[in-house]
Protein backbone atom coordinates (compact mmCIF):
# COMPACT_ATOMS: atom_id res chain seq x y z
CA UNK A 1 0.00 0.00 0.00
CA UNK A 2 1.44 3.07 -1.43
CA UNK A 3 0.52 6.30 0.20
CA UNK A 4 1.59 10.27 1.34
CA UNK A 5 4.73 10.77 0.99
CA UNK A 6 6.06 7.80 -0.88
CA UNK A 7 3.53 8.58 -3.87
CA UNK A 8 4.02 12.41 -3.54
CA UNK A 9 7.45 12.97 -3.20
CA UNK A 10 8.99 9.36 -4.96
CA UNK A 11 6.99 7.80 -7.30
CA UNK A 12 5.65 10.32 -9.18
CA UNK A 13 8.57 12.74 -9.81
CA UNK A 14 10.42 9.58 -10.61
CA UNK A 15 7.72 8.40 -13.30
CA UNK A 16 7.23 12.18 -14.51
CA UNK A 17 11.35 12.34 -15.00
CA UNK A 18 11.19 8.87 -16.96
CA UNK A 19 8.23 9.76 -18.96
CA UNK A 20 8.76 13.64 -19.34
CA UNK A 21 5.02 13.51 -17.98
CA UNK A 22 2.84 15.56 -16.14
CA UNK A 23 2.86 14.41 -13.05
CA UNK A 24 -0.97 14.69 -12.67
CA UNK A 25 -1.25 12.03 -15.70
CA UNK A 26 1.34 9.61 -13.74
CA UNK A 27 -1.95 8.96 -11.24
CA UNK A 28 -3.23 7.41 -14.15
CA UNK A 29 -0.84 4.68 -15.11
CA UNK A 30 -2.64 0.95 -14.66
CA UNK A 31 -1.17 0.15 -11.30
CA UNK A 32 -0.03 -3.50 -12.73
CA UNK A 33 2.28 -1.86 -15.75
CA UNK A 34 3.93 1.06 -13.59
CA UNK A 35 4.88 -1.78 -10.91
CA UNK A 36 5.96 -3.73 -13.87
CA UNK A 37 8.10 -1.29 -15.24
CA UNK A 38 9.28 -0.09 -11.60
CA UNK A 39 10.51 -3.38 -10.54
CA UNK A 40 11.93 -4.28 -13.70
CA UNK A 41 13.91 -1.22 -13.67
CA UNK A 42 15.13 -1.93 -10.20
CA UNK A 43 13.49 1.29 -9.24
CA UNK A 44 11.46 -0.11 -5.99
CA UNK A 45 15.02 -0.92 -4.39
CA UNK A 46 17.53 0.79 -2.63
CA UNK A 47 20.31 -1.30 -3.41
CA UNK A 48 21.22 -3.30 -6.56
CA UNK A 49 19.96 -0.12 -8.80
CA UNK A 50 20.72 -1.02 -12.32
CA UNK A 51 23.75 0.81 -14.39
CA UNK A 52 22.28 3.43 -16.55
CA UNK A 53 23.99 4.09 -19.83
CA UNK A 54 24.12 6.32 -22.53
CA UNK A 55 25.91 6.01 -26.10
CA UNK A 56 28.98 8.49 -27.02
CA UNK A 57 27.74 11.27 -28.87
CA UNK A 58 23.86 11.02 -28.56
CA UNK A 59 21.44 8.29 -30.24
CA UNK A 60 22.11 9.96 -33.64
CA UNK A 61 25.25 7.65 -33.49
CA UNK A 62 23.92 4.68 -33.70
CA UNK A 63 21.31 5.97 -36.15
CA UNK A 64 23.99 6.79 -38.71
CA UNK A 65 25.21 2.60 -39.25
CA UNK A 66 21.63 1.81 -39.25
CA UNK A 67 20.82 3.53 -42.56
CA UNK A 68 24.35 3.35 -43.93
CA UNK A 69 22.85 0.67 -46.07
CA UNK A 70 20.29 3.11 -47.95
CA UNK A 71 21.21 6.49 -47.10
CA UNK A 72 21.31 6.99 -50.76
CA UNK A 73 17.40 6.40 -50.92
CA UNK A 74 16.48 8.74 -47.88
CA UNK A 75 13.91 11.35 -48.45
CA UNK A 76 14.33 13.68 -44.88
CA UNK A 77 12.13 17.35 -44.97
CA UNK A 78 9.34 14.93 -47.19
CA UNK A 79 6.09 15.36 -45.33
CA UNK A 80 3.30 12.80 -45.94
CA UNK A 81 0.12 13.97 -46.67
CA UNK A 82 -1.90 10.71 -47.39
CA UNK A 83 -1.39 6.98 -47.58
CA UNK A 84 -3.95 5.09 -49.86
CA UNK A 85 -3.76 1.11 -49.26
CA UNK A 86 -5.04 -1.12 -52.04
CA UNK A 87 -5.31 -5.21 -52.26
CA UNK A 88 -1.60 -4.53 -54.26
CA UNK A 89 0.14 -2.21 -52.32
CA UNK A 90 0.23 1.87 -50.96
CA UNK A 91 0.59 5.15 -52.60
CA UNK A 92 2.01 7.44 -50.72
CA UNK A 93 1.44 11.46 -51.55
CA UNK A 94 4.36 13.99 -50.25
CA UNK A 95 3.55 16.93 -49.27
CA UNK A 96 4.95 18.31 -53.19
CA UNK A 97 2.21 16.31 -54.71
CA UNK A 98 4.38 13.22 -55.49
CA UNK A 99 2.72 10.05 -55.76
CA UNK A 100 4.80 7.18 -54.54
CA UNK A 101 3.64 3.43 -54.88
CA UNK A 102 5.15 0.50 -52.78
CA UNK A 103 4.44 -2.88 -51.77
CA UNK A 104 3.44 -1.84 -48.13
CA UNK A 105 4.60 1.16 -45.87
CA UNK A 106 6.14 0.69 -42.25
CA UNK A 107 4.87 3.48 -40.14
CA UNK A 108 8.42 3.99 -38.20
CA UNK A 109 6.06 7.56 -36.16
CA UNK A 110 4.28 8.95 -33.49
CA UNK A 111 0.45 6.99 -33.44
CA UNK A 112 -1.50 10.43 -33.96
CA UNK A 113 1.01 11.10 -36.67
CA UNK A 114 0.64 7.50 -38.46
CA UNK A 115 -3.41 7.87 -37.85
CA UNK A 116 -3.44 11.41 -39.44
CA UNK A 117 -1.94 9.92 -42.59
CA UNK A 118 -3.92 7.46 -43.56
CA UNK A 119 -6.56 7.94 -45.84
CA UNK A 120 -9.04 4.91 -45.40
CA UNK A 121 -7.94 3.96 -41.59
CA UNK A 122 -9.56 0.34 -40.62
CA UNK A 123 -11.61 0.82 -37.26
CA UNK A 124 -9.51 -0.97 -35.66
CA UNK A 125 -6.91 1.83 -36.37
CA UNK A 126 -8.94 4.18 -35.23
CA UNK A 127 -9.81 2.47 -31.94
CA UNK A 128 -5.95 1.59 -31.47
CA UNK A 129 -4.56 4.50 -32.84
CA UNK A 130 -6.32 6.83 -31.35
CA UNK A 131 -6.24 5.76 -27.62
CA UNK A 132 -2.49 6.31 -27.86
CA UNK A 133 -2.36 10.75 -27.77
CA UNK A 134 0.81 12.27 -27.32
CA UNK A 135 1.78 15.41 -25.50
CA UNK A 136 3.54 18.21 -25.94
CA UNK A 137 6.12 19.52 -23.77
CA UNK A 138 8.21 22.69 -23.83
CA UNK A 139 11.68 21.62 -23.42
CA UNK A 140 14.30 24.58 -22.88
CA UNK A 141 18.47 23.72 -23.14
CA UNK A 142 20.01 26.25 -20.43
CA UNK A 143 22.68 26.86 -18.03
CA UNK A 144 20.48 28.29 -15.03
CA UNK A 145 21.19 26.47 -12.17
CA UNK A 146 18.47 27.73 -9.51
CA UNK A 147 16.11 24.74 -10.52
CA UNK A 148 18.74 22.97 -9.12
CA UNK A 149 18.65 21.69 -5.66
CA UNK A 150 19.78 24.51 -3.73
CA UNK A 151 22.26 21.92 -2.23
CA UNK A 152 24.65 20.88 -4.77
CA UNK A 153 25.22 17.44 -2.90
CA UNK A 154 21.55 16.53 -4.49
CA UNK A 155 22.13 17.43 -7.51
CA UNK A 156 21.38 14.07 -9.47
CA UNK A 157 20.36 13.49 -13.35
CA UNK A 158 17.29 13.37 -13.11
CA UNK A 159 15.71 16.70 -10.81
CA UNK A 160 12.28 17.32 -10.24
CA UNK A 161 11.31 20.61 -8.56
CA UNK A 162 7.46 21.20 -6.81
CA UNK A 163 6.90 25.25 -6.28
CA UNK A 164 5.80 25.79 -2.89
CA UNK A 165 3.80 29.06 -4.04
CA UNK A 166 2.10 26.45 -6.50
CA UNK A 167 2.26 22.82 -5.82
CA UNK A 168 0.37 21.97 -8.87
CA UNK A 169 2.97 23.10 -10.76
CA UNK A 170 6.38 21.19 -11.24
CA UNK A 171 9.27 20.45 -13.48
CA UNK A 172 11.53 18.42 -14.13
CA UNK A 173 15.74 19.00 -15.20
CA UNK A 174 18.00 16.90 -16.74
CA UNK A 175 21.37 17.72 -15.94
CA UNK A 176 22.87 16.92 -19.39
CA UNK A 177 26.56 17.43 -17.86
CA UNK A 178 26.33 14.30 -15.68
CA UNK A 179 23.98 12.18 -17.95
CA UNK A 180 26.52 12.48 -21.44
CA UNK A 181 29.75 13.21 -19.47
CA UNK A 182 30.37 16.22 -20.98
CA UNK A 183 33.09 18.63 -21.23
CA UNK A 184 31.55 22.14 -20.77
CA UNK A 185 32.68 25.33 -18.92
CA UNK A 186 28.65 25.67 -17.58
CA UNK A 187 26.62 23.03 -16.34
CA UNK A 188 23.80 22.31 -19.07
CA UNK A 189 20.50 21.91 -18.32
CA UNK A 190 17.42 20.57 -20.12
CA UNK A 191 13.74 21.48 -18.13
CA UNK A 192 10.51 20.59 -19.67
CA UNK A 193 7.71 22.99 -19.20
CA UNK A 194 9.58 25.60 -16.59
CA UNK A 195 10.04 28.43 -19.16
CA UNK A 196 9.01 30.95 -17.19
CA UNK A 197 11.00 29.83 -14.63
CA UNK A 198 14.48 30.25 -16.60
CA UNK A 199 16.54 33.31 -16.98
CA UNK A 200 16.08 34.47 -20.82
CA UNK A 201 20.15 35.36 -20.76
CA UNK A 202 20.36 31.71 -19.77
CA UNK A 203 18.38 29.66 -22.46
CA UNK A 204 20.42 28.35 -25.06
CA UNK A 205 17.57 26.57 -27.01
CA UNK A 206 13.85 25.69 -27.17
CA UNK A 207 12.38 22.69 -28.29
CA UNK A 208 8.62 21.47 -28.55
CA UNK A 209 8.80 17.47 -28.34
CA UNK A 210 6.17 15.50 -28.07
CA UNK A 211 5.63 12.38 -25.70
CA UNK A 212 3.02 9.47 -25.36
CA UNK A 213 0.35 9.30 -22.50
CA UNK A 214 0.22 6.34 -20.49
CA UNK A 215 -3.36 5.81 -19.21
CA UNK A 216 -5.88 2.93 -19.09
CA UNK A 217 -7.00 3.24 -22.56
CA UNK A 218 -3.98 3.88 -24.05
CA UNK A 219 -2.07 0.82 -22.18
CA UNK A 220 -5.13 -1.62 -23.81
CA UNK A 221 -4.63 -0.33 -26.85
CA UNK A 222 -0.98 -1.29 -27.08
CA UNK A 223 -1.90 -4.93 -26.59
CA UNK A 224 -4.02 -4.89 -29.72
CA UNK A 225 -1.11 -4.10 -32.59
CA UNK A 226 -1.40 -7.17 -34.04
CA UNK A 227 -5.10 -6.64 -35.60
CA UNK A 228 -3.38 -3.66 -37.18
CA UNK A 229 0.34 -4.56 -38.03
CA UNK A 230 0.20 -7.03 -41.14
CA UNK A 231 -2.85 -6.07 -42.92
CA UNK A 232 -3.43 -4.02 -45.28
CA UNK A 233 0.25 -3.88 -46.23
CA UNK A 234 0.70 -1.74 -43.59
CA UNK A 235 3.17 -2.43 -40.73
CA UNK A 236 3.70 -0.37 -37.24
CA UNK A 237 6.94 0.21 -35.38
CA UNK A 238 7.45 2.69 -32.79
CA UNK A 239 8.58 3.16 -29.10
CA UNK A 240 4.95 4.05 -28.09
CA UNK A 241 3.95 0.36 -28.42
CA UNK A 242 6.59 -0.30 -25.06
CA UNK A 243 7.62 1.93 -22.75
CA UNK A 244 8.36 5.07 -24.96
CA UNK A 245 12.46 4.10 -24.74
CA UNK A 246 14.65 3.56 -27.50
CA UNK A 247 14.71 0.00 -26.96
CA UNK A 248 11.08 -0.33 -27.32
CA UNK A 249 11.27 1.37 -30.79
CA UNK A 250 13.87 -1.47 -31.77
CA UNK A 251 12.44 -4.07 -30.37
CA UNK A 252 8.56 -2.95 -32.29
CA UNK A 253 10.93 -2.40 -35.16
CA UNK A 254 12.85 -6.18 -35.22
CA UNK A 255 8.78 -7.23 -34.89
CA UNK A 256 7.70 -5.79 -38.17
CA UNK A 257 11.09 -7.42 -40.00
CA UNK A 258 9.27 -10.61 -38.49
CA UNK A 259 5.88 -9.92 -39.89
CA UNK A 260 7.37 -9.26 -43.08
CA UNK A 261 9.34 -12.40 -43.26
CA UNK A 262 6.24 -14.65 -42.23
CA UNK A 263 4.29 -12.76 -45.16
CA UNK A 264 6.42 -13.55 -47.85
CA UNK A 265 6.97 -17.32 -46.82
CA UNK A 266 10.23 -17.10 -44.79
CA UNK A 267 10.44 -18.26 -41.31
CA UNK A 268 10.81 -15.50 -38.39
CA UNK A 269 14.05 -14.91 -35.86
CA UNK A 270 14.51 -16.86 -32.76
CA UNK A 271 14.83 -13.44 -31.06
CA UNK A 272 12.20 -12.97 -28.49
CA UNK A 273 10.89 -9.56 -30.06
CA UNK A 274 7.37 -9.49 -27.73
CA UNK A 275 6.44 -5.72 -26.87
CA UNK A 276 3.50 -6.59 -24.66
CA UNK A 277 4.36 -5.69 -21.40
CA UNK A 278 1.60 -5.80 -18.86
C-alpha cells in the first residue's frame, strides 16, 4: 500500500522524469504496468539499482550505421500527406504532390502522426490509434542552475522541482553534464515545461517534443497491434507500443522485420521480439 509521501514525493517525480510527464497524468498509469516497469527497472530498491547508460555522442550515433545501407534512398524534410492502401500495395502522396507506390509502408512515427496519414484507416486503427495521444512539452536547453537543488550534494540526473507558491505546478531538469559526461565550462541543463522559470540570458535553445500518454486506454490499446500490423500492407513500429524508450522502438521495429518475413513465406528470428508488457 502506497501512500503520502512515498507517492508524492517518490513515485511520481520519478515516473514524470522517466516519462517527461505531467505528473498529474502519472496517477493514471494501470497500477499493474507502472509496478511492472518499476521493478523491472530496479526502481522499488535501494540497493542493486541497475547501471544506466548512454551512447557516445547522442542516439544519432547509432542511427547513422543503421541507414548506412540506404542512405542513398532517404527522403528527410518529405512530409506525408496521405497513404492510400489497395489489395496490391500503398501510394504514398508527399507533401509536393508526389505520388509514390510500394508494396506496403512501415509506419516507423508517433500513433496520432501514423493515424493522421492514412486515408481509409480500418476501425480498428482508429480504436488503437487513437487511444495512444501524445503530449507536448516545452523543453528549454540552459545553463540556469536555480532549478537545481539549492544543495549541490543533491544534484542528481534526473531533478524534479514542486513550487511551494504552486504545488500543482512542477518540473523536471536533466542535468545533461552528468547524464553524457560532458566537457563544458557551464553546467547544461534541459527542463521541460519551466520556461518561465528560466533566466532568458540563460536559455540556449527551445524545443517542442512530443511524448506518449500512459493511461488505461492507451495501455489496452498497445496490446491490440497485431489486428493492425500485417494487414493491409501496412506495418507499425514505434517506441509508443513499449515503454516510450529507445529499446522499445527497436524491439517494435525487429517485430515488423518478423511480420514481413512470415508474409512472404520465410520463417521469423529466434529473437524474443514481444512488446506486450503488462
Amino acid at each position: 500500500d502506497f501512500s503520502g509521501p512515498v507517492v508524492d514525493d517518490y513515485l511520481v517525480p520519478m515516473a514524470a522524469a522517466i516519462w517527461s510527464s505531467n505528473p498529474a497524468e502519472i496517477l493514471d498509469f494501470p497500477a499493474a504496468y507502472f509496478g511492472h516497469f518499476f521493478d523491472n527497472h530496479g526502481l522499488l530498491s535501494v540497493s542493486n539499482r541497475p547501471q544506466w547508460r548512454t551512447i557516445c555522442g547522442g542516439s544519432r550515433e547509432y542511427v547513422k550505421p543503421l541507414v548506412a545501407p540506404f542512405a542513398d534512398k532517404l527522403h528527410l524534410q518529405t512530409p506525408i500527406v496521405e497513404i492510400e492502401r489497395s489489395a496490391t500495395g500503398a501510394m504514398v502522396t508527399t507533401g509536393a504532390g508526389q505520388q509514390l507506390s510500394f508494396d506496403a509502408v512501415i509506419l516507423a512515427c508517433h500513433s496520432d502522426q501514423a493515424l493522421a496519414m492514412l486515408k481509409d484507416p480500418s476501425q480498428q486503427e482508429q480504436e488503437i490509434l487513437g487511444a495512444i495521444p501524445y503530449e507536448q512539452n516545452e523543453t528549454i536547453l540552459h545553463t540556469d542552475i536555480s532549478l537545481m537543488p539549492s544543495r549541490k550534494l543533491a544534484w542528481a540526473s534526473w531533478n524534479y522541482h514542486r513550487f511551494h507558491e504552486n504545488e500543482s505546478q512542477v518540473c523536471v531538469t536533466y542535468d545533461m553534464t552528468r547524464l553524457q559526461h560532458l566537457q563544458a565550462s557551464e553546467t547544461l541543463l534541459v527542463s521541460l515545461n519551466a520556461t518561465d522559470r528560466i533566466d532568458p540570458a540563460r536559455i540556449l535553445q527551445r524545443i517542442d517534443y512530443q511524448h506518449p500518454i500512459y493511461n488505461t486506454h492507451s495501455v489496452k490499446a498497445r496490446k491490440r497491434r497485431a489486428e493492425i500490423s500485417g494487414i493491409n500492407n501496412t506495418y507499425y513500429c514505434g517506441a509508443y507500443w513499449g515503454y516510450g524508450f529507445h529499446e522499445d522502438g527497436a524491439r517494435s521495429a525487429a517485430a515488423v522485420v518478423d511480420e514481413i518475413r512470415v508474409s512472404s513465406g520465410e520463417s521469423a528470428s529466434q529473437s524474443d521480439h514481444r512488446i506486450n508488457y503488462a
